[in-house]
PDB file of N, CA and C in Angstrom:
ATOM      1  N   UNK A   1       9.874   9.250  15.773  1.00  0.00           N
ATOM      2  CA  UNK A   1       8.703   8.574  15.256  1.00  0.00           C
ATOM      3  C   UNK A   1       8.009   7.864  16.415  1.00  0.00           C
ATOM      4  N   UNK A   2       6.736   8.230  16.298  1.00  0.00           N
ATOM      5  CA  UNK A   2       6.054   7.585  17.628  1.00  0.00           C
ATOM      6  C   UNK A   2       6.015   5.989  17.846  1.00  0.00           C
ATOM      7  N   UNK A   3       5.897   5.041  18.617  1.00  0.00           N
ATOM      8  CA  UNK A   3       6.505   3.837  18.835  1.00  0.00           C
ATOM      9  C   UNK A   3       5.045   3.137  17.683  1.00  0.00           C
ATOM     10  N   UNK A   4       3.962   3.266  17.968  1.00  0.00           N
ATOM     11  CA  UNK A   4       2.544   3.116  17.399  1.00  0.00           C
ATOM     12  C   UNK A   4       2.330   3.917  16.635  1.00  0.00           C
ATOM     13  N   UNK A   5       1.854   4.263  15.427  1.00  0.00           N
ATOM     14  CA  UNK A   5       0.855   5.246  14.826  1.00  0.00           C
ATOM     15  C   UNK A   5      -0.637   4.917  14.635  1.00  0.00           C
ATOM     16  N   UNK A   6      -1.281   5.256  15.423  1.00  0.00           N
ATOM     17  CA  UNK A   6      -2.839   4.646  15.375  1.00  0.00           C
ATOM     18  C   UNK A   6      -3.148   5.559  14.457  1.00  0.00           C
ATOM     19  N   UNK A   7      -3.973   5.086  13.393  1.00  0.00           N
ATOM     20  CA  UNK A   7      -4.331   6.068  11.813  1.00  0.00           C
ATOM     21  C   UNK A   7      -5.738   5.732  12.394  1.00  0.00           C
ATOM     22  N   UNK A   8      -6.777   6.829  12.586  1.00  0.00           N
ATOM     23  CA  UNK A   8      -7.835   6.453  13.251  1.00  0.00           C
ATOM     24  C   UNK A   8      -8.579   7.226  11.561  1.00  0.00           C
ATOM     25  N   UNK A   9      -9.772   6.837  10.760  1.00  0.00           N
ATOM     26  CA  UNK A   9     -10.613   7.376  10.086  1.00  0.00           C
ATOM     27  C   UNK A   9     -10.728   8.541  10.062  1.00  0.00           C
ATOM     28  N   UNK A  10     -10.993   9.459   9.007  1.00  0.00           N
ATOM     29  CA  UNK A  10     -11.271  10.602   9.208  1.00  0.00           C
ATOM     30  C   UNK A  10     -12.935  11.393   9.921  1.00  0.00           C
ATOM     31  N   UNK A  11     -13.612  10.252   9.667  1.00  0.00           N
ATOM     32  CA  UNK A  11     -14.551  10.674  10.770  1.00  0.00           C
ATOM     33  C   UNK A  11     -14.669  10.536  12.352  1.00  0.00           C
ATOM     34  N   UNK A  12     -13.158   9.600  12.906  1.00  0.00           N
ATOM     35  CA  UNK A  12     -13.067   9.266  14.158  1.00  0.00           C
ATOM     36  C   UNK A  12     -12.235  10.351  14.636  1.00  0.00           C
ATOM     37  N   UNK A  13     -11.989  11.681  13.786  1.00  0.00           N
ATOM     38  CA  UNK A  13     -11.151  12.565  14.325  1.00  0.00           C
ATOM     39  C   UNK A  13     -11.655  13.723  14.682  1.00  0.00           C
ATOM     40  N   UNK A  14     -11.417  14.827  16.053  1.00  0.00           N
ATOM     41  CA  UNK A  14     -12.144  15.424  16.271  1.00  0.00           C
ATOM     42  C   UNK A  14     -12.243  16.519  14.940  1.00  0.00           C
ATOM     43  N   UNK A  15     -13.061  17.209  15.276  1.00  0.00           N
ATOM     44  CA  UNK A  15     -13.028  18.498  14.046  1.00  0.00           C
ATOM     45  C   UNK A  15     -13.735  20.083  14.687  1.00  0.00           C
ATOM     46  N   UNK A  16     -12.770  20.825  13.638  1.00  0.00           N
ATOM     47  CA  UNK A  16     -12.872  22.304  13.893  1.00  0.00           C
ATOM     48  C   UNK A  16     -13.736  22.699  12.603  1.00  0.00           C
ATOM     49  N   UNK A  17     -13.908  23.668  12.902  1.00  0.00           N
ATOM     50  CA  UNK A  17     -14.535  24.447  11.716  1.00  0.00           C
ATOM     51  C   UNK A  17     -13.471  25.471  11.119  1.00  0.00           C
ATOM     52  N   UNK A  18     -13.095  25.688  10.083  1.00  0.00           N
ATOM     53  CA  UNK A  18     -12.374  26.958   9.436  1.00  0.00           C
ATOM     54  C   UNK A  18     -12.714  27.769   9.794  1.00  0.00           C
ATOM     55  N   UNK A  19     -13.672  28.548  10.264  1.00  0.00           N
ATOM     56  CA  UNK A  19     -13.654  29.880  11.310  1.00  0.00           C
ATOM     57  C   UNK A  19     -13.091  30.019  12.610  1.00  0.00           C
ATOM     58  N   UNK A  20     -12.967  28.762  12.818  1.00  0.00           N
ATOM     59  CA  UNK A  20     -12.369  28.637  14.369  1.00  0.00           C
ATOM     60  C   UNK A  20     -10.723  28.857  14.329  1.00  0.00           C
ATOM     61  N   UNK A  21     -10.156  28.201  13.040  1.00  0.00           N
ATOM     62  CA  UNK A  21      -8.969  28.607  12.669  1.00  0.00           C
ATOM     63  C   UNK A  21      -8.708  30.047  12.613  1.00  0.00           C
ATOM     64  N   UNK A  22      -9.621  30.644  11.858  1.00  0.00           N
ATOM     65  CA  UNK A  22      -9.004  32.187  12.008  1.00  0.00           C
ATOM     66  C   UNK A  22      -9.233  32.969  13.435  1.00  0.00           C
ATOM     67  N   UNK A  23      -9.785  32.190  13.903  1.00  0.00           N
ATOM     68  CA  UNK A  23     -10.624  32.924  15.115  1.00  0.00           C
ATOM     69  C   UNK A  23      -9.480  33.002  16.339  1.00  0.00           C
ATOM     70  N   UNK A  24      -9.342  31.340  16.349  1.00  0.00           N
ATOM     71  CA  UNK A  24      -8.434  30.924  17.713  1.00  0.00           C
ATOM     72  C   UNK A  24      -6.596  31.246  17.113  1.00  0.00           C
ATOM     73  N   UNK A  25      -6.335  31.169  15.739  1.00  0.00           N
ATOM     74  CA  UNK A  25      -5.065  31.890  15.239  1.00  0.00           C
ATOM     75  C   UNK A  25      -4.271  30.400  15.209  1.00  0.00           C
ATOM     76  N   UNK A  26      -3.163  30.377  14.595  1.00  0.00           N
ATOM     77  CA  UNK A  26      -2.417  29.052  15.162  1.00  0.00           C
ATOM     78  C   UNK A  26      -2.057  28.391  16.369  1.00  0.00           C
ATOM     79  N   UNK A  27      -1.575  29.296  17.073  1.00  0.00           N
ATOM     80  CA  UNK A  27      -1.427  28.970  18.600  1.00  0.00           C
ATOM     81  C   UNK A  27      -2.480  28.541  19.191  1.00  0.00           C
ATOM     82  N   UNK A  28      -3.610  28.673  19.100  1.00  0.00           N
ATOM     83  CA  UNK A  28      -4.896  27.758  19.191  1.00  0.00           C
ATOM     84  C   UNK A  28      -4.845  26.693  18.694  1.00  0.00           C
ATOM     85  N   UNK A  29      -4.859  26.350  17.410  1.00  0.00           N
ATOM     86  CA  UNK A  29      -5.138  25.577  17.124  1.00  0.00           C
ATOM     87  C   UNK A  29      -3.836  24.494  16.918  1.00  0.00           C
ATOM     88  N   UNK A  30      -2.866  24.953  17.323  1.00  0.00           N
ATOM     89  CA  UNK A  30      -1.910  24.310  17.489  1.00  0.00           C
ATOM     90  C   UNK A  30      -1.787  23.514  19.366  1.00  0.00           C
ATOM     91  N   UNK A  31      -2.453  24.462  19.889  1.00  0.00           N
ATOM     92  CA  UNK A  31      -3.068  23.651  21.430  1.00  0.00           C
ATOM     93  C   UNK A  31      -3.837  22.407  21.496  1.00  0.00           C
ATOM     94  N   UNK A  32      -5.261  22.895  20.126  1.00  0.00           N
ATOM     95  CA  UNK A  32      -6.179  21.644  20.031  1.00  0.00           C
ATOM     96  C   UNK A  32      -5.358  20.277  19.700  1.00  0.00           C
ATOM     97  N   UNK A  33      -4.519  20.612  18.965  1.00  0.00           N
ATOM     98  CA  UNK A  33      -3.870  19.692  17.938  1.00  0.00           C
ATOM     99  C   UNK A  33      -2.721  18.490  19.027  1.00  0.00           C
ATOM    100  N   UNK A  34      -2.274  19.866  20.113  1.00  0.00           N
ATOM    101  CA  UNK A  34      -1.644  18.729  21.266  1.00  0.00           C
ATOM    102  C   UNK A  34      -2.577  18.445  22.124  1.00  0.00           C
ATOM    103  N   UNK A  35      -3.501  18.335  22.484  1.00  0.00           N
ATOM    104  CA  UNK A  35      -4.932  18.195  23.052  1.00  0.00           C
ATOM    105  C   UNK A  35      -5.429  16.595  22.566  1.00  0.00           C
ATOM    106  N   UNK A  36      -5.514  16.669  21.070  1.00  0.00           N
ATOM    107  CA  UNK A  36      -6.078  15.374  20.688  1.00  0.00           C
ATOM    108  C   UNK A  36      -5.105  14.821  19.725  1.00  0.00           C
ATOM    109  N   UNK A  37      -4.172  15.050  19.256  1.00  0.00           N
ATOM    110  CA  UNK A  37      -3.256  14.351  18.299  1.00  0.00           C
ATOM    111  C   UNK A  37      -3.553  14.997  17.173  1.00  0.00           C
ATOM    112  N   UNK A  38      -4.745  14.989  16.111  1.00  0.00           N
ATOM    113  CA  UNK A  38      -4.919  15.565  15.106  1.00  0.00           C
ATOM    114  C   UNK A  38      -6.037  16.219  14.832  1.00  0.00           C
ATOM    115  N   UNK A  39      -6.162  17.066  13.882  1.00  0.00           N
ATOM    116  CA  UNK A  39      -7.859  17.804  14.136  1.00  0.00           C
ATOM    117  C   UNK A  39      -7.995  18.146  12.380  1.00  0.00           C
ATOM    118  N   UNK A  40      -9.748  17.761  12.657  1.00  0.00           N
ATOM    119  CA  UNK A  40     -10.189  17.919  10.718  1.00  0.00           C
ATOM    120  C   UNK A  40     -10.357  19.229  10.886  1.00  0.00           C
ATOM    121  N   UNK A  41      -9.861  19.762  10.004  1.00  0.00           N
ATOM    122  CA  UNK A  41     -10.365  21.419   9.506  1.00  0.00           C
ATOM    123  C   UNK A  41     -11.737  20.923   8.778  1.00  0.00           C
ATOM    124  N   UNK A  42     -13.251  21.987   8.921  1.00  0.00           N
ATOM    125  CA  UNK A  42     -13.664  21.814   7.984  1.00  0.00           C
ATOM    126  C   UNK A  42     -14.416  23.131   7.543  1.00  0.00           C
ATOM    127  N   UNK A  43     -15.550  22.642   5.637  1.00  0.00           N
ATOM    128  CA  UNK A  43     -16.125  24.293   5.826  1.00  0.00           C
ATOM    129  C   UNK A  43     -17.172  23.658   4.963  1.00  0.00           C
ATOM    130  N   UNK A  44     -18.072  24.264   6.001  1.00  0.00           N
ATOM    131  CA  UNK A  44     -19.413  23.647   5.846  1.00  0.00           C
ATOM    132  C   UNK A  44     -19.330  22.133   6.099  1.00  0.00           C
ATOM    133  N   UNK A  45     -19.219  22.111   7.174  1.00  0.00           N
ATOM    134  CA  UNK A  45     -19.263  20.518   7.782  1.00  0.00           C
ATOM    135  C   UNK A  45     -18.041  19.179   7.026  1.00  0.00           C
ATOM    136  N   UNK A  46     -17.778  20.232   5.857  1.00  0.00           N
ATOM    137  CA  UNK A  46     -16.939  19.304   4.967  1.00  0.00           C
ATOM    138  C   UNK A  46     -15.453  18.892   5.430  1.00  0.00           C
ATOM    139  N   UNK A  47     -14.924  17.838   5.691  1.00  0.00           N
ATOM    140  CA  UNK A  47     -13.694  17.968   5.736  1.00  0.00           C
ATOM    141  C   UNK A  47     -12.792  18.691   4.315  1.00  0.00           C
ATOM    142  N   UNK A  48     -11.701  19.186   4.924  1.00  0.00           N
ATOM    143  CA  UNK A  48     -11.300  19.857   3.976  1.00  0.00           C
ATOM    144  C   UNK A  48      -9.429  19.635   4.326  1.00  0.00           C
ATOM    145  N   UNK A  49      -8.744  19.341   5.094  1.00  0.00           N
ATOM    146  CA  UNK A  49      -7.469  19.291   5.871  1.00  0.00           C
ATOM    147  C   UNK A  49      -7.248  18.823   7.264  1.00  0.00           C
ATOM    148  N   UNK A  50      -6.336  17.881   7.321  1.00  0.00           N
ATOM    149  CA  UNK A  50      -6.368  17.137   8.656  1.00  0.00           C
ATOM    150  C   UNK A  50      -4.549  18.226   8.981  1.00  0.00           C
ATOM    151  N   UNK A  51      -4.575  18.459  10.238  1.00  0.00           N
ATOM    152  CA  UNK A  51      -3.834  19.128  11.068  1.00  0.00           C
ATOM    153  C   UNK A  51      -3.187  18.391  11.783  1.00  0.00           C
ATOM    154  N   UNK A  52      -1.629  17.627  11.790  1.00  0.00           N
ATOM    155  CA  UNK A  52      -0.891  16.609  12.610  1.00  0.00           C
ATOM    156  C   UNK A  52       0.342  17.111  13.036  1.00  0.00           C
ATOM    157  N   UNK A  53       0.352  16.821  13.695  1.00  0.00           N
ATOM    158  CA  UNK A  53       2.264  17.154  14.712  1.00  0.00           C
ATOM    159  C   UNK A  53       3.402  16.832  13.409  1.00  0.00           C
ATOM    160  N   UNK A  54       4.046  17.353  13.147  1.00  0.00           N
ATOM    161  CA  UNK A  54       4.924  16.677  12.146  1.00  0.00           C
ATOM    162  C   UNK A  54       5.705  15.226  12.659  1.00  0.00           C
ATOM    163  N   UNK A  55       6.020  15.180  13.635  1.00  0.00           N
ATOM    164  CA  UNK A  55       6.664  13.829  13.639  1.00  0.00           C
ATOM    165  C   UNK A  55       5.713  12.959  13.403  1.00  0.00           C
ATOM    166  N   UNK A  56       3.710  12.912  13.957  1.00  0.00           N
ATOM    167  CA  UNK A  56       3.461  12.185  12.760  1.00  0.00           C
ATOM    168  C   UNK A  56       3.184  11.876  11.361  1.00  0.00           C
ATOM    169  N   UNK A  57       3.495  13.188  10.719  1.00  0.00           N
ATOM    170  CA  UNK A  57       3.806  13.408   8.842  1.00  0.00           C
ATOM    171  C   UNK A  57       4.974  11.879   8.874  1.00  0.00           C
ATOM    172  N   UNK A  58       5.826  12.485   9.585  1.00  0.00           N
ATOM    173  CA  UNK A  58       7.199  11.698   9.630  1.00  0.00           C
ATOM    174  C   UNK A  58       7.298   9.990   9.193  1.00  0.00           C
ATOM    175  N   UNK A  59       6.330   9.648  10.930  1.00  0.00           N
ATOM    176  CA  UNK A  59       6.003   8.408  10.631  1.00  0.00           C
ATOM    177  C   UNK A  59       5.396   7.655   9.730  1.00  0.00           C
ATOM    178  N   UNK A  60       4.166   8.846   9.105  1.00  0.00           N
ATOM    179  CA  UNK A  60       3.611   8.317   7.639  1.00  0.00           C
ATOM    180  C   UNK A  60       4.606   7.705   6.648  1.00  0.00           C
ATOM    181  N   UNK A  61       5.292   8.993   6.363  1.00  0.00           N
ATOM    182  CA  UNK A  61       6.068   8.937   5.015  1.00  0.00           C
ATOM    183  C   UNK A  61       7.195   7.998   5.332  1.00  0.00           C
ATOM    184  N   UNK A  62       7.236   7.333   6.737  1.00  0.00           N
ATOM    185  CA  UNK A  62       8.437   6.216   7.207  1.00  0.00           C
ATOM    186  C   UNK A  62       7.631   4.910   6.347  1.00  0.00           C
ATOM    187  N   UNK A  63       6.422   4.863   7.164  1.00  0.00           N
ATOM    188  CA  UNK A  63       5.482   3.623   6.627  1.00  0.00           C
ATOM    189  C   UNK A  63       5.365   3.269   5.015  1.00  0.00           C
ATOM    190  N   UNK A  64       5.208   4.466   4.986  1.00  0.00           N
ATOM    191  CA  UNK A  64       4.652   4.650   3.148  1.00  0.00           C
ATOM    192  C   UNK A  64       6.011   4.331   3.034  1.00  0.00           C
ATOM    193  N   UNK A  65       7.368   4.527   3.097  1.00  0.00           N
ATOM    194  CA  UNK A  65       8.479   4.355   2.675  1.00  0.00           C
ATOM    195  C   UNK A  65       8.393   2.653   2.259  1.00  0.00           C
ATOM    196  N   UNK A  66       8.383   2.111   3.903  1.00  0.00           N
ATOM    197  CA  UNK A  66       8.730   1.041   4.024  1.00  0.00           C
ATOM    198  C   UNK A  66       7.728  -0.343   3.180  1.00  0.00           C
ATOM    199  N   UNK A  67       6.079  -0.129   3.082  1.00  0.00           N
ATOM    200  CA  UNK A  67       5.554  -0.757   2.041  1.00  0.00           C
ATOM    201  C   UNK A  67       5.892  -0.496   0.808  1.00  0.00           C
ATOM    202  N   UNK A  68       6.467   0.325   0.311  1.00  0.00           N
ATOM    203  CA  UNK A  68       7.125   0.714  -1.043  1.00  0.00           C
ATOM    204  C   UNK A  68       8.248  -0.168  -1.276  1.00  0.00           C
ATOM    205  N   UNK A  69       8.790  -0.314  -0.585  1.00  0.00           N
ATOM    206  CA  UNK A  69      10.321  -0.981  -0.579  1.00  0.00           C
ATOM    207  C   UNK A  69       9.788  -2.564  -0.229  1.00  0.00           C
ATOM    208  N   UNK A  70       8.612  -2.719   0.339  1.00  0.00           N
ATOM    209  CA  UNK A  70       8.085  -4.190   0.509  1.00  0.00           C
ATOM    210  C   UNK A  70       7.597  -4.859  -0.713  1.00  0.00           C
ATOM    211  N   UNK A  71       6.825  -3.933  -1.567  1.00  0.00           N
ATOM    212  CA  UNK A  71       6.266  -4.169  -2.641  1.00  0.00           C
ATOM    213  C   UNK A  71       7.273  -4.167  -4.056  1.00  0.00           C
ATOM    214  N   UNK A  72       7.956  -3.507  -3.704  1.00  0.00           N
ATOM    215  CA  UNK A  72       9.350  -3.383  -4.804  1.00  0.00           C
ATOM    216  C   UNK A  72       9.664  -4.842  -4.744  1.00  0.00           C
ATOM    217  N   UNK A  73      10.429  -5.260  -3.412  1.00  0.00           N
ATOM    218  CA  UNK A  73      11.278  -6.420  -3.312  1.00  0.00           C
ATOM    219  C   UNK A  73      10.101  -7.802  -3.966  1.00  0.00           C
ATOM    220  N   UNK A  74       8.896  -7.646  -2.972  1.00  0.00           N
ATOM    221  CA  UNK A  74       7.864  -8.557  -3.920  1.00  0.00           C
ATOM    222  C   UNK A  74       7.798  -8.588  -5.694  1.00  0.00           C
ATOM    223  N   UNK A  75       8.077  -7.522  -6.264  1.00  0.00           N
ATOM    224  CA  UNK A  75       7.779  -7.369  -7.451  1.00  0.00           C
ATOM    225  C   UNK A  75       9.405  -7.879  -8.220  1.00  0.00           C
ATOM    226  N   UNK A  76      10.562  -7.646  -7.421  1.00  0.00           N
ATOM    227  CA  UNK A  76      11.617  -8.020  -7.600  1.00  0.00           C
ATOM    228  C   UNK A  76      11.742  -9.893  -7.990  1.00  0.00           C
ATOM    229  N   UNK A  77      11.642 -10.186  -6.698  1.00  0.00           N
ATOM    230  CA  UNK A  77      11.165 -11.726  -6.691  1.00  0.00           C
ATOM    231  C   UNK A  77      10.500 -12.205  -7.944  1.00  0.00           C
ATOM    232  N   UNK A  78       9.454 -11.706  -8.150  1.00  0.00           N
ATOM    233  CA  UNK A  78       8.310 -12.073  -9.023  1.00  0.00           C
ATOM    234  C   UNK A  78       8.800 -11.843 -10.499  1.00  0.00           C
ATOM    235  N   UNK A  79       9.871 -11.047 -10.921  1.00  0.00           N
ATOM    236  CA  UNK A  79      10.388 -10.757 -12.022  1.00  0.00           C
ATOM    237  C   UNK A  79      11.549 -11.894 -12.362  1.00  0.00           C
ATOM    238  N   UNK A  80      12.290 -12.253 -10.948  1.00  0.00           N
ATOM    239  CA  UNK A  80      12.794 -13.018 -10.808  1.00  0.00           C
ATOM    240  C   UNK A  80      12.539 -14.823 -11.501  1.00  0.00           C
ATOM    241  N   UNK A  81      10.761 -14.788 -10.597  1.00  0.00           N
ATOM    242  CA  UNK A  81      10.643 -16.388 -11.162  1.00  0.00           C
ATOM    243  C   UNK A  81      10.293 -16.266 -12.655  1.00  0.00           C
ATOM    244  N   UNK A  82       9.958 -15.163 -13.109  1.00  0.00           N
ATOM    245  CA  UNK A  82       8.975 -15.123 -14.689  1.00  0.00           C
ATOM    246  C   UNK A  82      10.149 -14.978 -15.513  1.00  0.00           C
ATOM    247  N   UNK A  83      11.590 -14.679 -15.079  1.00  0.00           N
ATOM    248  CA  UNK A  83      13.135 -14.817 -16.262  1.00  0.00           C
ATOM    249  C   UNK A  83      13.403 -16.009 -15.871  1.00  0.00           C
ATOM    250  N   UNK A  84      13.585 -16.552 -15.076  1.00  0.00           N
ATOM    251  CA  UNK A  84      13.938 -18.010 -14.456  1.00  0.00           C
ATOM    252  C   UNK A  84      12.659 -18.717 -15.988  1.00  0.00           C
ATOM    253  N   UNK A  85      11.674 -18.707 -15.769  1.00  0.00           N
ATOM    254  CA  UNK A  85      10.665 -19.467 -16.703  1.00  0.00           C
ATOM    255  C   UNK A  85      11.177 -19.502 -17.982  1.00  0.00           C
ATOM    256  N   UNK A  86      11.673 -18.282 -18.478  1.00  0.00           N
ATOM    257  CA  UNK A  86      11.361 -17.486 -19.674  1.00  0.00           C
ATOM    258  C   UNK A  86      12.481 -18.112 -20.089  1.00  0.00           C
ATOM    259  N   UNK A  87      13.775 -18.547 -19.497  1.00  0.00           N
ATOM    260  CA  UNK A  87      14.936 -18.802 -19.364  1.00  0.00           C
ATOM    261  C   UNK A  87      14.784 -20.196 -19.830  1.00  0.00           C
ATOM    262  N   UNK A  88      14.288 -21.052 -19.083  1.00  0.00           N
ATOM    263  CA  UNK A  88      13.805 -22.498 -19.305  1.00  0.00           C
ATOM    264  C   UNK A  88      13.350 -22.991 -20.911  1.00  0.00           C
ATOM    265  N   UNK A  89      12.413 -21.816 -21.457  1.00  0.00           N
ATOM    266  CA  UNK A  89      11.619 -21.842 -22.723  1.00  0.00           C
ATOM    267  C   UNK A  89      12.949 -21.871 -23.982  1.00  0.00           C
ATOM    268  N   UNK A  90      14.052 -21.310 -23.755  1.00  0.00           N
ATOM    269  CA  UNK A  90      15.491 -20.881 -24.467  1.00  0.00           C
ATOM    270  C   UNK A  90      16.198 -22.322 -24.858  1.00  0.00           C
ATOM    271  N   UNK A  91      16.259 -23.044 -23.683  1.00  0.00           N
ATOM    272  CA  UNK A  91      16.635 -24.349 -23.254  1.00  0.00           C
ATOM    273  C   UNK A  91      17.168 -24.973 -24.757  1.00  0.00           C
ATOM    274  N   UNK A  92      18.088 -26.153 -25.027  1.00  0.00           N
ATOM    275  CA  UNK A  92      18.000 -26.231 -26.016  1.00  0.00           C
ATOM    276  C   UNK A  92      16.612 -27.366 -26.728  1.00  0.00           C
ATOM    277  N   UNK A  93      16.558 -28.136 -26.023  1.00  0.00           N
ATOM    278  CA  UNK A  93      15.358 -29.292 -25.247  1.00  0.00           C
ATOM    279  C   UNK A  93      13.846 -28.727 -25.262  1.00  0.00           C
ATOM    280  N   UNK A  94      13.863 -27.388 -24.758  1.00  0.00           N
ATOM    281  CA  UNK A  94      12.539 -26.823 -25.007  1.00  0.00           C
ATOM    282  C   UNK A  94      11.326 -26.970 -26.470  1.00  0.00           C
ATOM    283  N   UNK A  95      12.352 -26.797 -27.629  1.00  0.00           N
ATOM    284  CA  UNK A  95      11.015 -26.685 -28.532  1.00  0.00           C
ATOM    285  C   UNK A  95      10.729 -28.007 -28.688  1.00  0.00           C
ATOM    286  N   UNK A  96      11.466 -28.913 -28.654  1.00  0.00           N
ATOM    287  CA  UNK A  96      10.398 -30.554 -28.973  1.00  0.00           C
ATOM    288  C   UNK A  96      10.185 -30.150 -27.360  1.00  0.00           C
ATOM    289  N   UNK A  97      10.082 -30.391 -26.607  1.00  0.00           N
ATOM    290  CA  UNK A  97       9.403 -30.581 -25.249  1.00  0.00           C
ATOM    291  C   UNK A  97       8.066 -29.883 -25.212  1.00  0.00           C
ATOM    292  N   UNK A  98       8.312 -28.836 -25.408  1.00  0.00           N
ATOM    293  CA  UNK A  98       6.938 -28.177 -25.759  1.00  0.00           C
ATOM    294  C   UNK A  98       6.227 -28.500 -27.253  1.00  0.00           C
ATOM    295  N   UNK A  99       6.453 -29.110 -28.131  1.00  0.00           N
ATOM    296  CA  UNK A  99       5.810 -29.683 -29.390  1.00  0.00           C
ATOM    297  C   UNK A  99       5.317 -31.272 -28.383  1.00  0.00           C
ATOM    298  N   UNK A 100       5.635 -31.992 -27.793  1.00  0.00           N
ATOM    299  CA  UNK A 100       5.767 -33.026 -27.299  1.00  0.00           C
ATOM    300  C   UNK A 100       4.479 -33.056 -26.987  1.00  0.00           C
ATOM    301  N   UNK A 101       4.435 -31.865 -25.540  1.00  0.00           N
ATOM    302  CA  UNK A 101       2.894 -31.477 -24.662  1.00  0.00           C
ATOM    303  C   UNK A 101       1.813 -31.206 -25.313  1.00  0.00           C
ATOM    304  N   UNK A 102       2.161 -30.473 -26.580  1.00  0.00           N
ATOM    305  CA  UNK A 102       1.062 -29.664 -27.655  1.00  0.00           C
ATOM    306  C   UNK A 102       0.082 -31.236 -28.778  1.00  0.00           C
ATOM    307  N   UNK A 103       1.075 -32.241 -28.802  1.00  0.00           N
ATOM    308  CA  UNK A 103       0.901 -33.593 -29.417  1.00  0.00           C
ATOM    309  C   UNK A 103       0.383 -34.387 -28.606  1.00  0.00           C
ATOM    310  N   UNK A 104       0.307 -34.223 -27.840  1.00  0.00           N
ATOM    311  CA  UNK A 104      -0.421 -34.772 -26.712  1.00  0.00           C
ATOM    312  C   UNK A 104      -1.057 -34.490 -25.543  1.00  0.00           C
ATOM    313  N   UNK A 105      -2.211 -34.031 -25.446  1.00  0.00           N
ATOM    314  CA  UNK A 105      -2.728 -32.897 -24.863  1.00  0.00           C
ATOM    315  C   UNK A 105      -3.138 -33.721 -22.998  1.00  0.00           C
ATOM    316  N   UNK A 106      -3.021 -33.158 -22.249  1.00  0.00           N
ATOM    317  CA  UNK A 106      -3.276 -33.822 -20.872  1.00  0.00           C
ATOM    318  C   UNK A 106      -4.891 -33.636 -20.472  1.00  0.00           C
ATOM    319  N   UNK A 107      -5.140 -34.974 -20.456  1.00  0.00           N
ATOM    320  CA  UNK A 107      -6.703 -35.468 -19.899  1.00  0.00           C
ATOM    321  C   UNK A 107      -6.694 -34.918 -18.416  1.00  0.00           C
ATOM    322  N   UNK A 108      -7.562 -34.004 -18.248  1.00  0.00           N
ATOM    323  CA  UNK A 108      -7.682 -33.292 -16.716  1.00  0.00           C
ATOM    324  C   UNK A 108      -8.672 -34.136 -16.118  1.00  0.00           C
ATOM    325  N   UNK A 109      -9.645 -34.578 -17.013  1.00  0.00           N
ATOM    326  CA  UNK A 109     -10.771 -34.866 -16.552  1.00  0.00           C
ATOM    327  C   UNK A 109     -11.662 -33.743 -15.721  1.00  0.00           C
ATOM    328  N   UNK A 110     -11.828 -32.230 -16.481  1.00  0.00           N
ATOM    329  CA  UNK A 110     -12.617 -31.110 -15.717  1.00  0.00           C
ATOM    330  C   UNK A 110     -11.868 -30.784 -14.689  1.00  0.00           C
ATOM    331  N   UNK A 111     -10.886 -31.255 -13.881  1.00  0.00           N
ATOM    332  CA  UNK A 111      -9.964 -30.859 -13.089  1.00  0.00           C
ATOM    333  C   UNK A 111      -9.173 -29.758 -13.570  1.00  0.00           C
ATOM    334  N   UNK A 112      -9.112 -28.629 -12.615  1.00  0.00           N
ATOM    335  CA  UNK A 112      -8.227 -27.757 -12.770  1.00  0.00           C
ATOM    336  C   UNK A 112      -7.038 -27.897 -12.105  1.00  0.00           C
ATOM    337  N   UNK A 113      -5.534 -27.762 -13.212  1.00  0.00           N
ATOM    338  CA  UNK A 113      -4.570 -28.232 -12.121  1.00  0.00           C
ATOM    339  C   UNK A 113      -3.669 -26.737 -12.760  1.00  0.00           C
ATOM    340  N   UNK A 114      -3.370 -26.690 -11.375  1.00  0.00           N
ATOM    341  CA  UNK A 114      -2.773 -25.044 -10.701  1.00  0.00           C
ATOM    342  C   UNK A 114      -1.400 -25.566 -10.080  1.00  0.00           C
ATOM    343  N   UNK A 115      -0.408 -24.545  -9.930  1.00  0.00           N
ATOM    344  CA  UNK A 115       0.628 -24.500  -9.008  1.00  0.00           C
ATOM    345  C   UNK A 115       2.026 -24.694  -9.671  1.00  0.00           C
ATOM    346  N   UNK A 116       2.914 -24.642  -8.451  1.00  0.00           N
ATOM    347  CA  UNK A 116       4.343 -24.480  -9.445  1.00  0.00           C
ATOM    348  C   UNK A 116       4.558 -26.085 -10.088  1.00  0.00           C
ATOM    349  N   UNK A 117       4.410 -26.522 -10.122  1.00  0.00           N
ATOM    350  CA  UNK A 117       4.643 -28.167 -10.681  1.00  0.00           C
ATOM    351  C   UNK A 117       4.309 -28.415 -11.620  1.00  0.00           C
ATOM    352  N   UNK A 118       3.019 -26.944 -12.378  1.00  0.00           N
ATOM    353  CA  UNK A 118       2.327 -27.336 -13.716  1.00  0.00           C
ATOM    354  C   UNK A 118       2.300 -25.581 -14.491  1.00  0.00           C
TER     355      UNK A 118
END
C-alpha cells in the first residue's frame, strides 16, 4: 500500500479516449497508467472508467475498511450512552423523578439549555 494515496478528482486525472484503448491494446495502456498513476477512460468526452495499479484498488478498500470500522466504533459508543440513559429511566426513583420535572416545569427564560447535564 502506497505510504500516501493522493485521490486527486476525476477531472484532475489525465484521460484517454476508448479508441485509444483498443488502439494502443493493454500493454499501452497499461504504460500510460505507469506514466501517470491513473487514467479516465472516456467515450465521447464522457468519463466512463478510471484505470489504477491495483495496489492502489488495495489502498482504497484499506481506507474504506478503516472509516467503516471508525464509524462502527462511533456508532458503538453512541448506542452505548443511549442504554446507559434508557437504563437510568428503569431506575426505581425514576417515575416520581420524572413526574416531579413534569409538575414543575423549568423557567429557561427563552434560553436554550443543551448538553450532557440536561
Amino acid at each position: 500500500m502506497p505510504a500516501a494515496l493522493a485521490l486527486k478528482p476525476l477531472d484532475a486525472l489525465p484521460r484517454t479516449p476508448a479508441s485509444d484503448v483498443k488502439k494502443l491494446g493493454w500493454r499501452g495502456v497499461m504504460k500510460a497508467v505507469a506514466r501517470s498513476g491513473r487514467i479516465v477512460v472516456t467515450n465521447h468526452n464522457q468519463p466512463e472508467a478510471v484505470i489504477l495499479p491495483a495496489e492502489d484498488y488495495a489502498a482504497i478498500l484499506e481506507l474504506l475498511r478503516e472509516a467503516a470500522s471508525r464509524d462502527e466504533a462511533a456508532l458503538d459508543a453512541l448506542r452505548r450512552r443511549y442504554d446507559e440513559r434508557l437504563a437510568s429511566l428503569r431506575a426505581p426513583e425514576a417515575r416520581e423523578k420524572l413526574r416531579g420535572l413534569l409538575r414543575n416545569p423549568l423557567d429557561i427564560e427563552g434560553k436554550v439549555i443543551a448538553g450532557e447535564g440536561h
